[in-house]
C-alpha atoms as a PDB file:
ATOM      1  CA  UNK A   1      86.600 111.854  93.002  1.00  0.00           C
ATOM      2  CA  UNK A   2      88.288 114.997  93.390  1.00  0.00           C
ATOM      3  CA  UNK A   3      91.554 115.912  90.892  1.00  0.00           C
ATOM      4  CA  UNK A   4      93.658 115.881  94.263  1.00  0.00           C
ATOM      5  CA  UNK A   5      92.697 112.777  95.601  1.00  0.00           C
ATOM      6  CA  UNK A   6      92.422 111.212  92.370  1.00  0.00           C
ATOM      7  CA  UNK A   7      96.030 112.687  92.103  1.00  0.00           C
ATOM      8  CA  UNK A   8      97.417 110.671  95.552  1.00  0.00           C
ATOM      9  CA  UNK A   9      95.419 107.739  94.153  1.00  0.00           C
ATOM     10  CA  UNK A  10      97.678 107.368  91.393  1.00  0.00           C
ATOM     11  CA  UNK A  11     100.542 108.155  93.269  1.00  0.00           C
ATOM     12  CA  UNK A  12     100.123 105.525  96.117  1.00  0.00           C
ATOM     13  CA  UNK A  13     102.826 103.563  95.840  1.00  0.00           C
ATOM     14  CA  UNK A  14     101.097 100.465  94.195  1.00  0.00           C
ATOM     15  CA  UNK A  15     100.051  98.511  91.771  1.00  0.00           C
ATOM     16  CA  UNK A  16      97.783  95.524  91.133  1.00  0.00           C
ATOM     17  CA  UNK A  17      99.595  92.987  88.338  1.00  0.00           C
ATOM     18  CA  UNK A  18      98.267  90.556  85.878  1.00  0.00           C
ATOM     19  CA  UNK A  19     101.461  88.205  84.894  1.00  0.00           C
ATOM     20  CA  UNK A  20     101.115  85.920  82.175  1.00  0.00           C
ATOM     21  CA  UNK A  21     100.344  82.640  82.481  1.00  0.00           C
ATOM     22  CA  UNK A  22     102.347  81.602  79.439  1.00  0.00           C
ATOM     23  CA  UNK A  23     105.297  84.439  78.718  1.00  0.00           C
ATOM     24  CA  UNK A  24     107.740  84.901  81.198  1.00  0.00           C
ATOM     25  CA  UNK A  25     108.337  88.417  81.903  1.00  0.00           C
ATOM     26  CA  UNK A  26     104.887  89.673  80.212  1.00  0.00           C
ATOM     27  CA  UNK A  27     102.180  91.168  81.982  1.00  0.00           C
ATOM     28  CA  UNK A  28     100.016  94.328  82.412  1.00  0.00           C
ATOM     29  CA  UNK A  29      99.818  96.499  85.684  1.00  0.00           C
ATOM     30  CA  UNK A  30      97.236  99.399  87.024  1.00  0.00           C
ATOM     31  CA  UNK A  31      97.272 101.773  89.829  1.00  0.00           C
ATOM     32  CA  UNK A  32      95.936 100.600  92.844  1.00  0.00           C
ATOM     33  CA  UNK A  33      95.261 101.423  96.582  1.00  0.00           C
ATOM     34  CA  UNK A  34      97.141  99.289  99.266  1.00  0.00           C
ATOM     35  CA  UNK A  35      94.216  96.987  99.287  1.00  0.00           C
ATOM     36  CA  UNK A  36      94.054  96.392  95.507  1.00  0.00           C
ATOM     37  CA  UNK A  37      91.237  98.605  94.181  1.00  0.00           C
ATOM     38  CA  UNK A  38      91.672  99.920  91.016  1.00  0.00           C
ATOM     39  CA  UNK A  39      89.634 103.494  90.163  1.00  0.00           C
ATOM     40  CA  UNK A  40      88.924 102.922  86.797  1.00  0.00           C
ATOM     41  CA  UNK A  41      87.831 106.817  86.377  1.00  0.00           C
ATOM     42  CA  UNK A  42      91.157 107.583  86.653  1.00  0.00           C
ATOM     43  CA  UNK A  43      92.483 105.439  84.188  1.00  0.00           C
ATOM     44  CA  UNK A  44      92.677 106.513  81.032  1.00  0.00           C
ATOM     45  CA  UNK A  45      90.014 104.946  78.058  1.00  0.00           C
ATOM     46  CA  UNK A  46      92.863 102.445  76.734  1.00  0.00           C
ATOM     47  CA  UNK A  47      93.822 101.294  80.858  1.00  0.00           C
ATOM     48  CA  UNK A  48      90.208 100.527  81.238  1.00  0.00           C
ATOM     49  CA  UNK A  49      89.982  98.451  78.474  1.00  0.00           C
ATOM     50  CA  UNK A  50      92.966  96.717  79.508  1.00  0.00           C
ATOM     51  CA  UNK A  51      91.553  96.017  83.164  1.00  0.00           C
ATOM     52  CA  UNK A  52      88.951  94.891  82.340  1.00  0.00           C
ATOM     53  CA  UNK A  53      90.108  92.537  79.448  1.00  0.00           C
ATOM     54  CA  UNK A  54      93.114  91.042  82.061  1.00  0.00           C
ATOM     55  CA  UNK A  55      90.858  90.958  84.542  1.00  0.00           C
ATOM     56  CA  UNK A  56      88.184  88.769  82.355  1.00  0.00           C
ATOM     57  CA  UNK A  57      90.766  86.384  81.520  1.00  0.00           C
ATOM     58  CA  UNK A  58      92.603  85.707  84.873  1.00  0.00           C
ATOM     59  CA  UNK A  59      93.048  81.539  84.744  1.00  0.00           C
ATOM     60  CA  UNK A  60      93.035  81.470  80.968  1.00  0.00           C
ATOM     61  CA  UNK A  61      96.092  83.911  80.211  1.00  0.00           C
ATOM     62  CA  UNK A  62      97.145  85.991  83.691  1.00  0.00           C
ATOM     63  CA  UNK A  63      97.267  84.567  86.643  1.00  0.00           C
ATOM     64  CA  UNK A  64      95.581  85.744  89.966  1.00  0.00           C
ATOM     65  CA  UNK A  65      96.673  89.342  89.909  1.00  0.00           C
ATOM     66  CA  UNK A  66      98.951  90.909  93.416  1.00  0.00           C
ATOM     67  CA  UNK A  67      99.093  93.822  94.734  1.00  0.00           C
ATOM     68  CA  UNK A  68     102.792  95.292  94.831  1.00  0.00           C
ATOM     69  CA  UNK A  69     104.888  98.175  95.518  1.00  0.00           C
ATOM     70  CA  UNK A  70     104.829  99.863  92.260  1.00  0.00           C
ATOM     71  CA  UNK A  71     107.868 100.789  90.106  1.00  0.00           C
ATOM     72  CA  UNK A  72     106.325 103.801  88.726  1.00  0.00           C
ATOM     73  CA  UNK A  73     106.156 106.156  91.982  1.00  0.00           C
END
């Protein structure tokens, strides 16, 4: 991926979040496309890790992750 798209990737507007299953409030979130797809070469080596742990555990400790309008933008 090229450092500008890679650039409007991040920049898209959204973001795909993990909420907790048992903390109110807590949760983890990663850029995303409108559709949900996460690039994980443009995440940094602590994001990855992240992903791929909340992703791993959806139904034991996140629930289903959304896609959303992201805060960050």
């Amino acid at each position: 991926m090229s450092a500008n798209h890679q650039s409007l990737y991040l920049s898209s507007g959204y973001e795909l979040r993990f909420e907790s299953l048992f903390v109110e409030g807590r949760g983890m979130s990663f850029p995303c496309d409108a559709t949900g797809q996460v690039d994980l070469d443009a995440l940094s080596e602590r994001a990855r890790c992240n992903y791929l742990y909340a992703r791993a555990v959806v139904g034991r400790e996140f629930r289903t992750p959304a896609v959303r309008l992201s805060d960050l933008h």
